[in-house]
PDB file of N, CA and C in Angstrom:
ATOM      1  N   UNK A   1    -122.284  18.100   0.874  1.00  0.00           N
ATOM      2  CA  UNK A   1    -122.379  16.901   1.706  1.00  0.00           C
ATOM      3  C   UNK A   1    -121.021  16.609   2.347  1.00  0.00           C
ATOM      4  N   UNK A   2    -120.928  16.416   3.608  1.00  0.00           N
ATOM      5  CA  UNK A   2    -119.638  15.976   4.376  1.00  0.00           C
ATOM      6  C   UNK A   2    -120.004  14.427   4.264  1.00  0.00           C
ATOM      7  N   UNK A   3    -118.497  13.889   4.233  1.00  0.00           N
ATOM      8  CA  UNK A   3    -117.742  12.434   4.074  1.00  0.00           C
ATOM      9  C   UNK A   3    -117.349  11.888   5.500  1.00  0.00           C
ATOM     10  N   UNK A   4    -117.843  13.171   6.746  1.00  0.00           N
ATOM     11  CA  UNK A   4    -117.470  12.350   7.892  1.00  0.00           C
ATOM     12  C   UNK A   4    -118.776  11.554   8.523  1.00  0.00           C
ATOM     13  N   UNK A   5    -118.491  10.594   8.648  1.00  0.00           N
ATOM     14  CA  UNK A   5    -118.973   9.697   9.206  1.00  0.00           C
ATOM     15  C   UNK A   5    -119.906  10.356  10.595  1.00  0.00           C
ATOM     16  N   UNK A   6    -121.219  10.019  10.666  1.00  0.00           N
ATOM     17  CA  UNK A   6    -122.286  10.418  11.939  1.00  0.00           C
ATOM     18  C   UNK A   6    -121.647   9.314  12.881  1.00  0.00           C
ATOM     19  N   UNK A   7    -121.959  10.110  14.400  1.00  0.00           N
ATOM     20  CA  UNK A   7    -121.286   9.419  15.379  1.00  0.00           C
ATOM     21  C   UNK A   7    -122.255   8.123  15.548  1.00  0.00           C
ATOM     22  N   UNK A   8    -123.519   8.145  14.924  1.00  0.00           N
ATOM     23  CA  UNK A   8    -124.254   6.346  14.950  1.00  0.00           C
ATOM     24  C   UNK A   8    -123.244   5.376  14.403  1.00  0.00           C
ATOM     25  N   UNK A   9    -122.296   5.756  13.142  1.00  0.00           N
ATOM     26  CA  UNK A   9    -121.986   4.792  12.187  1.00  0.00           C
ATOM     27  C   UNK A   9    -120.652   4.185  12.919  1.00  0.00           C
ATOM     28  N   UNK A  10    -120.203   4.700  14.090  1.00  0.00           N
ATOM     29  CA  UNK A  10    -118.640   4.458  14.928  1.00  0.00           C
ATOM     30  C   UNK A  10    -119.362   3.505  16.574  1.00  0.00           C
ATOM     31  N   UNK A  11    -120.312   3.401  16.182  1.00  0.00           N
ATOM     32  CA  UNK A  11    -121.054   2.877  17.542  1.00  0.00           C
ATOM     33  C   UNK A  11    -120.402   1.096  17.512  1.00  0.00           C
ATOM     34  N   UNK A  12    -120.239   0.253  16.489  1.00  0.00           N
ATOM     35  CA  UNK A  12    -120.122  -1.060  16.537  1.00  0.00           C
ATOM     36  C   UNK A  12    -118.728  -0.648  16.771  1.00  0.00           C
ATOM     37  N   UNK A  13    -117.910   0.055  15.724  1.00  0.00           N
ATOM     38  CA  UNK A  13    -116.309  -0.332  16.490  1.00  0.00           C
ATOM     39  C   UNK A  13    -116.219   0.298  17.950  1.00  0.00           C
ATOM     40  N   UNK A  14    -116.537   0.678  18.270  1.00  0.00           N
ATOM     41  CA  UNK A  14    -116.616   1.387  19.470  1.00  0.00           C
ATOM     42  C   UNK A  14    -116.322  -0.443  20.163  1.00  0.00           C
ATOM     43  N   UNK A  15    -117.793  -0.602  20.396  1.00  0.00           N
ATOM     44  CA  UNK A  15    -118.170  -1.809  20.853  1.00  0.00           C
ATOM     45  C   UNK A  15    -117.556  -2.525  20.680  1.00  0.00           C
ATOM     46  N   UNK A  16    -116.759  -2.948  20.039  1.00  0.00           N
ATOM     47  CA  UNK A  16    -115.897  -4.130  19.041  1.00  0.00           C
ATOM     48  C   UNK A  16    -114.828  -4.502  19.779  1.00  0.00           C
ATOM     49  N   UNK A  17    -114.269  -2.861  19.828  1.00  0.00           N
ATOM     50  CA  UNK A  17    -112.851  -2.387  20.444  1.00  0.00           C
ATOM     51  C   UNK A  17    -113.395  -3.010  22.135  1.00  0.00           C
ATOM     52  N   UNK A  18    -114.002  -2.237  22.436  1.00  0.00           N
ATOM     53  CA  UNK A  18    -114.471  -2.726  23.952  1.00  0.00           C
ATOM     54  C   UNK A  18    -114.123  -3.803  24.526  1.00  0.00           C
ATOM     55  N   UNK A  19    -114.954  -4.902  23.540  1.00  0.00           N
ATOM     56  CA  UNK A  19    -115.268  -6.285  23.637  1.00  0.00           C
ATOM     57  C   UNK A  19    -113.522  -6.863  23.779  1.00  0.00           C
ATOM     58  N   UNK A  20    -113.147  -6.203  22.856  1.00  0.00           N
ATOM     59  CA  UNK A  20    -111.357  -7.104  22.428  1.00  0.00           C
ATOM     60  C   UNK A  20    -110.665  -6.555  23.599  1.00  0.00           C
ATOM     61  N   UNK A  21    -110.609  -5.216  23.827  1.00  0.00           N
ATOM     62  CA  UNK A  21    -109.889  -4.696  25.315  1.00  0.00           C
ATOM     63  C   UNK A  21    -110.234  -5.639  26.458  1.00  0.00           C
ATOM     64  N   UNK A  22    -111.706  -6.123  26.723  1.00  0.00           N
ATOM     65  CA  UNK A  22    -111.969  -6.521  27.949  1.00  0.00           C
ATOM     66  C   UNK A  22    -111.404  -7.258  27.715  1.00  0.00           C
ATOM     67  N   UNK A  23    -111.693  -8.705  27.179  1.00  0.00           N
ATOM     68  CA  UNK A  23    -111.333  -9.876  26.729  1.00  0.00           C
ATOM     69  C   UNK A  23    -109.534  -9.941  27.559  1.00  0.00           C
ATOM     70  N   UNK A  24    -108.707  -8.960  26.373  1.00  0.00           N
ATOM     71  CA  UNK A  24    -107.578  -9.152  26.538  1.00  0.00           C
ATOM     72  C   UNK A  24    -106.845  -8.960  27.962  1.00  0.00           C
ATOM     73  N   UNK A  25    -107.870  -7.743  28.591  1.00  0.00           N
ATOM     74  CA  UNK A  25    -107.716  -7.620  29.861  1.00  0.00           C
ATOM     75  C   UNK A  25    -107.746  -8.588  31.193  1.00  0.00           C
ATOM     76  N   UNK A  26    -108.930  -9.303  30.395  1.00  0.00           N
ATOM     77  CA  UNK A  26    -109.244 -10.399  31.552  1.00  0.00           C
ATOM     78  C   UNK A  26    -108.011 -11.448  31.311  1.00  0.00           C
ATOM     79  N   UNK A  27    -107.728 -11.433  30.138  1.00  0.00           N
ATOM     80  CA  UNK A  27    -106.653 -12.726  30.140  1.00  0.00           C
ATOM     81  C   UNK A  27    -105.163 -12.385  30.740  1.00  0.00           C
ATOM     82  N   UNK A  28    -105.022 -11.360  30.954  1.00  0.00           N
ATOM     83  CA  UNK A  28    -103.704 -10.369  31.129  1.00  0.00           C
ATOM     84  C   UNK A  28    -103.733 -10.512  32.802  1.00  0.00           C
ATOM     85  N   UNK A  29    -104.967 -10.099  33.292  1.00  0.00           N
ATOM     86  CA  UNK A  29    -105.107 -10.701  34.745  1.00  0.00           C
ATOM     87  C   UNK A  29    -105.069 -12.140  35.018  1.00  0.00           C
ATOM     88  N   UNK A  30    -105.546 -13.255  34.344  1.00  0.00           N
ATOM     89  CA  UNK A  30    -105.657 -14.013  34.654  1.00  0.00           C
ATOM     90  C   UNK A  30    -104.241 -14.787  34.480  1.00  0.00           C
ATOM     91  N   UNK A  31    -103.224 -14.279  33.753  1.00  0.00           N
ATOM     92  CA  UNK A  31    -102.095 -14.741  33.539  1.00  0.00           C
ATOM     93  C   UNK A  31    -100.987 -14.452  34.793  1.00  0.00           C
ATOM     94  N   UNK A  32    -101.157 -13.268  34.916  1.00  0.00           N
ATOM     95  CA  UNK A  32    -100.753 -12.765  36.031  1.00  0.00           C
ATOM     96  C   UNK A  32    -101.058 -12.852  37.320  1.00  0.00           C
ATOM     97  N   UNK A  33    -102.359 -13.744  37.413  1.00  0.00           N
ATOM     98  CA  UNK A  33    -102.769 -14.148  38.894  1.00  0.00           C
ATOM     99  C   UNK A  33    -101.831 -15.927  38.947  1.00  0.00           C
ATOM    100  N   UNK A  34    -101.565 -16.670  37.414  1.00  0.00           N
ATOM    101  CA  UNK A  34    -100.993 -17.789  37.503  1.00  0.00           C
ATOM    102  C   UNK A  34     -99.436 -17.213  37.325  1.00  0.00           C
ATOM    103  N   UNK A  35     -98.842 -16.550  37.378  1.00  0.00           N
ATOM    104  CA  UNK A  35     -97.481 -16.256  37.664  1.00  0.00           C
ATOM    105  C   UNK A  35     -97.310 -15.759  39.060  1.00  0.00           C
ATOM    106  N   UNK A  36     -98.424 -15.272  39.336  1.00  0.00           N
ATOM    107  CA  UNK A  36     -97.988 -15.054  40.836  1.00  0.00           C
ATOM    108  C   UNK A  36     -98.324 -16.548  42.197  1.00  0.00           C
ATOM    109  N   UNK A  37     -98.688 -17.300  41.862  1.00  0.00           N
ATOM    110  CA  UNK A  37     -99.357 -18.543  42.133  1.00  0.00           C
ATOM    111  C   UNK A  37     -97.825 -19.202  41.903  1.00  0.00           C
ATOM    112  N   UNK A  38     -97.222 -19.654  41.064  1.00  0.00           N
ATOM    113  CA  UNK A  38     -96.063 -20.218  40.514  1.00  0.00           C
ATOM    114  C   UNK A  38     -94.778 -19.577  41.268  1.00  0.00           C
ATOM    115  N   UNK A  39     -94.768 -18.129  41.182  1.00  0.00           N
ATOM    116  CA  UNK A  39     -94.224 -17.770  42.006  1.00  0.00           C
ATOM    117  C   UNK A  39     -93.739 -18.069  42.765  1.00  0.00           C
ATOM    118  N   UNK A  40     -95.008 -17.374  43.787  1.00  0.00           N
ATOM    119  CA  UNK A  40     -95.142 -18.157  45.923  1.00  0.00           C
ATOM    120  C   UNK A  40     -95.018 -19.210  45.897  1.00  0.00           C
ATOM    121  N   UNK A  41     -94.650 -20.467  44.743  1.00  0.00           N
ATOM    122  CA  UNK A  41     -94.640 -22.283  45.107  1.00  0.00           C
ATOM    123  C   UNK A  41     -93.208 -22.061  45.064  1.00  0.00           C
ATOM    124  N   UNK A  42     -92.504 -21.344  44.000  1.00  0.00           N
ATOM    125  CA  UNK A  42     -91.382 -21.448  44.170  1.00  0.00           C
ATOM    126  C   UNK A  42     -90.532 -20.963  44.801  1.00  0.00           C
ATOM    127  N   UNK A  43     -90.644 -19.564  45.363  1.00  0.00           N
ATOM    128  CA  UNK A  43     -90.055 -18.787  46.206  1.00  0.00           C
ATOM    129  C   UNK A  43     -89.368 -19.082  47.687  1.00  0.00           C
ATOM    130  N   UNK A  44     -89.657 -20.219  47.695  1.00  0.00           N
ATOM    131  CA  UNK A  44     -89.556 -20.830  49.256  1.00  0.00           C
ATOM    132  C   UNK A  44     -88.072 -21.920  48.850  1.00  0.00           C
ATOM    133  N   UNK A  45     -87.772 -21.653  47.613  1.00  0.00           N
ATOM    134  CA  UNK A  45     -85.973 -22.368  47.864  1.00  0.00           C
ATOM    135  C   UNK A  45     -84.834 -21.062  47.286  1.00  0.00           C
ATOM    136  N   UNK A  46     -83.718 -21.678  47.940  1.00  0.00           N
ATOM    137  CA  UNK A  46     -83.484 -20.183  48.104  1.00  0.00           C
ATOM    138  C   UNK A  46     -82.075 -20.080  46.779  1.00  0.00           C
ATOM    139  N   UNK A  47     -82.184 -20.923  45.745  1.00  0.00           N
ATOM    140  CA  UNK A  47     -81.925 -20.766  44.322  1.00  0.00           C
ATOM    141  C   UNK A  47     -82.606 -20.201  43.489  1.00  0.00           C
ATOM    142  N   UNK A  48     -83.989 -20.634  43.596  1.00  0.00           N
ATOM    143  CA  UNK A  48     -84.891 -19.781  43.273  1.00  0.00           C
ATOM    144  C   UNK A  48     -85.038 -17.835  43.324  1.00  0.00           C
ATOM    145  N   UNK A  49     -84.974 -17.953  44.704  1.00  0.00           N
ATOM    146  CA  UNK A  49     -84.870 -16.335  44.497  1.00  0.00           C
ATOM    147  C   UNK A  49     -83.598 -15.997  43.985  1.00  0.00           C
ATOM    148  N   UNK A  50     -82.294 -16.276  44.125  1.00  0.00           N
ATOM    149  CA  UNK A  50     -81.367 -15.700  43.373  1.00  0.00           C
ATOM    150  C   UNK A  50     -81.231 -15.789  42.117  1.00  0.00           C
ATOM    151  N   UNK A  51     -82.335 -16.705  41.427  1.00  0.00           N
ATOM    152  CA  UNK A  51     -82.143 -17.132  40.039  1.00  0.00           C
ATOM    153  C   UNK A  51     -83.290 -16.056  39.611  1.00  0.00           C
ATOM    154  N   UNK A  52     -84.024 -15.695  40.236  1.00  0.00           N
ATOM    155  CA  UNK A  52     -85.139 -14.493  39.793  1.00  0.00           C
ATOM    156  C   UNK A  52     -84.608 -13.475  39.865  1.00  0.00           C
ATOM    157  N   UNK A  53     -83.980 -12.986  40.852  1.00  0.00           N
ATOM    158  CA  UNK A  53     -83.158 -11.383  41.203  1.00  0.00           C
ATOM    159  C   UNK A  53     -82.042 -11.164  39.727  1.00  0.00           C
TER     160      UNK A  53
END
C-alpha cells in the first residue's frame, strides 16, 4: 500500500489556497488603486514630489 495521498484528497487545499490567493490579490489591487488615488491628489505640490523622489 502507498502513503501518497490520491490526487481527490489535495482537491480542498487546492481550493483553499485559491480562495486565500484571490482574496489577497484583490486586496493588493485594491490597495494599490488607493495609493495611486492619494498619489495624483498629492502630486500637484511641488514638495511633494521631491519628498517622494
Amino acid at each position: 500500500m502507498s502513503s501518497m495521498p490520491t490526487p481527490y484528497q489535495q482537491v480542498w487545499a487546492v481550493v483553499i489556497l485559491a480562495a486565500i490567493t484571490g482574496y489577497l490579490g484583490c486586496l493588493y489591487t485594491s490597495f494599490n488603486t488607493w495609493v495611486c488615488l492619494v498619489r495624483k491628489k498629492w502630486a500637484k505640490f511641488m514638495w511633494a514630489k521631491i519628498l517622494e523622489s
